[in-house]
Protein backbone atom coordinates (compact mmCIF):
# COMPACT_ATOMS: atom_id res chain seq x y z
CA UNK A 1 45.59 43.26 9.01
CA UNK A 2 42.15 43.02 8.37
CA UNK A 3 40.10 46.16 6.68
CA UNK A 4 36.15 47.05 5.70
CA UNK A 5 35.61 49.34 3.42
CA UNK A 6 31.99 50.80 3.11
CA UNK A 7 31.25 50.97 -0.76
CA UNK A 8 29.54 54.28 -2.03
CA UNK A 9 27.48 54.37 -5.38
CA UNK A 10 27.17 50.53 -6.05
CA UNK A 11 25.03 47.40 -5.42
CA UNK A 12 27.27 45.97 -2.67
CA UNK A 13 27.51 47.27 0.96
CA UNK A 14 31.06 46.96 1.71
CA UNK A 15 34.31 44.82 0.88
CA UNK A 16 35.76 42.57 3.76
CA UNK A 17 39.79 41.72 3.22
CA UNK A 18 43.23 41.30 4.21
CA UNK A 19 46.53 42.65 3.81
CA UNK A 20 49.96 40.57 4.51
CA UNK A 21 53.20 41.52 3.67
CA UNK A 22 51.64 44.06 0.74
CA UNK A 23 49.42 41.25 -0.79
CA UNK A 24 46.15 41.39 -0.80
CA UNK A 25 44.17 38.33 0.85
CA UNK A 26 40.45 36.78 1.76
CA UNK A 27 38.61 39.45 -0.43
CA UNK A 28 35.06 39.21 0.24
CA UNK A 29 32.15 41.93 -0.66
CA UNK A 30 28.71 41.84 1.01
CA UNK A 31 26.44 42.30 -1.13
CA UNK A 32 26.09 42.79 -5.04
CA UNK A 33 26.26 40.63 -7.70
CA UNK A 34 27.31 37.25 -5.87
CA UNK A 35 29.10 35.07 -8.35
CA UNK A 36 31.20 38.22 -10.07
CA UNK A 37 32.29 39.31 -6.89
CA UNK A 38 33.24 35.71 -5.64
CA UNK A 39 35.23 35.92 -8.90
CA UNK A 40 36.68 39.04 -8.50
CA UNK A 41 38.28 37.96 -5.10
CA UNK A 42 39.37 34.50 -6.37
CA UNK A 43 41.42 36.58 -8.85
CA UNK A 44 42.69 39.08 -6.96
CA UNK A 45 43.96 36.85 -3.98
CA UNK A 46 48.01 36.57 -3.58
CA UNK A 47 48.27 40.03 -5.80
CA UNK A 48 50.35 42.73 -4.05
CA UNK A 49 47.84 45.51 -3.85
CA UNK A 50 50.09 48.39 -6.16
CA UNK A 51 49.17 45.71 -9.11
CA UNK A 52 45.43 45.78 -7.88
CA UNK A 53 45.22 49.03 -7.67
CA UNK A 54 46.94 49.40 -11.14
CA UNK A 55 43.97 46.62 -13.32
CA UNK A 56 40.73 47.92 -10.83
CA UNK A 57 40.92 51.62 -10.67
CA UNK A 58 38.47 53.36 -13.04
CA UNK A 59 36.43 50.37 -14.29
CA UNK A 60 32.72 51.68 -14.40
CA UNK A 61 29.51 49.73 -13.60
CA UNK A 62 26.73 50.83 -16.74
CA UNK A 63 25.84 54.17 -16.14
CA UNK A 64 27.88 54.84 -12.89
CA UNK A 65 31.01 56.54 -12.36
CA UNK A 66 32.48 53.59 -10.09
CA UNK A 67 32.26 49.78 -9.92
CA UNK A 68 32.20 47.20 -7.33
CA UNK A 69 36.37 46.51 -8.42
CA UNK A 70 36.90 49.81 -8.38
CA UNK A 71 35.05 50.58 -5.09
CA UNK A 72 38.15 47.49 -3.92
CA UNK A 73 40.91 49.89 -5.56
CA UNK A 74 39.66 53.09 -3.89
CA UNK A 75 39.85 51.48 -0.56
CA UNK A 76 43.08 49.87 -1.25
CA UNK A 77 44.43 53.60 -1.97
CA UNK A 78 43.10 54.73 0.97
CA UNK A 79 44.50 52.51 2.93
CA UNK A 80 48.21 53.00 0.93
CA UNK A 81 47.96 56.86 1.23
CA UNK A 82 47.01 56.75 5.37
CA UNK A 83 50.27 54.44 5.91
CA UNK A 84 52.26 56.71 4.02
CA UNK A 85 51.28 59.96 6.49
């Protein structure tokens, strides 16, 4: 299924991806710092999004309380805790 997630309190806009099966797939933010978030979905692809979840939440961008990864691992929960309802 495909999801966007508007980002709140960083340089990117949102975060375009997929989830199959529990693995997160075709990560792509708009927006931000171009080449570390190309990376940052390269990496992530084919990772079941618990695991995600578990090495993005809390990173911090400088000064800010959130980060473009973490901005991915907030919408991943979000999307974990409204299936589970």
């Amino acid at each position: 299924m495909n999801y966007t997630y508007k980002t709140s309190g960083v340089c990117s806009r949102s975060i375009n991806f997929d989830i199959e099966d529990g693995v997160l797939k075709n990560v792509s933010y708009e927006g931000g710092c171009n080449g570390n978030l190309k990376g940052i979905g390269k990496l992530v692809e084919g990772m079941k999004v618990d695991e995600v979840i578990k090495r993005l939440e809390g990173i911090k961008c400088g000064f800010k309380s959130t980060s473009c990864p973490d901005q991915l691992a907030k919408a991943l929960k979000e999307i974990e805790n409204s299936d589970n309802k």
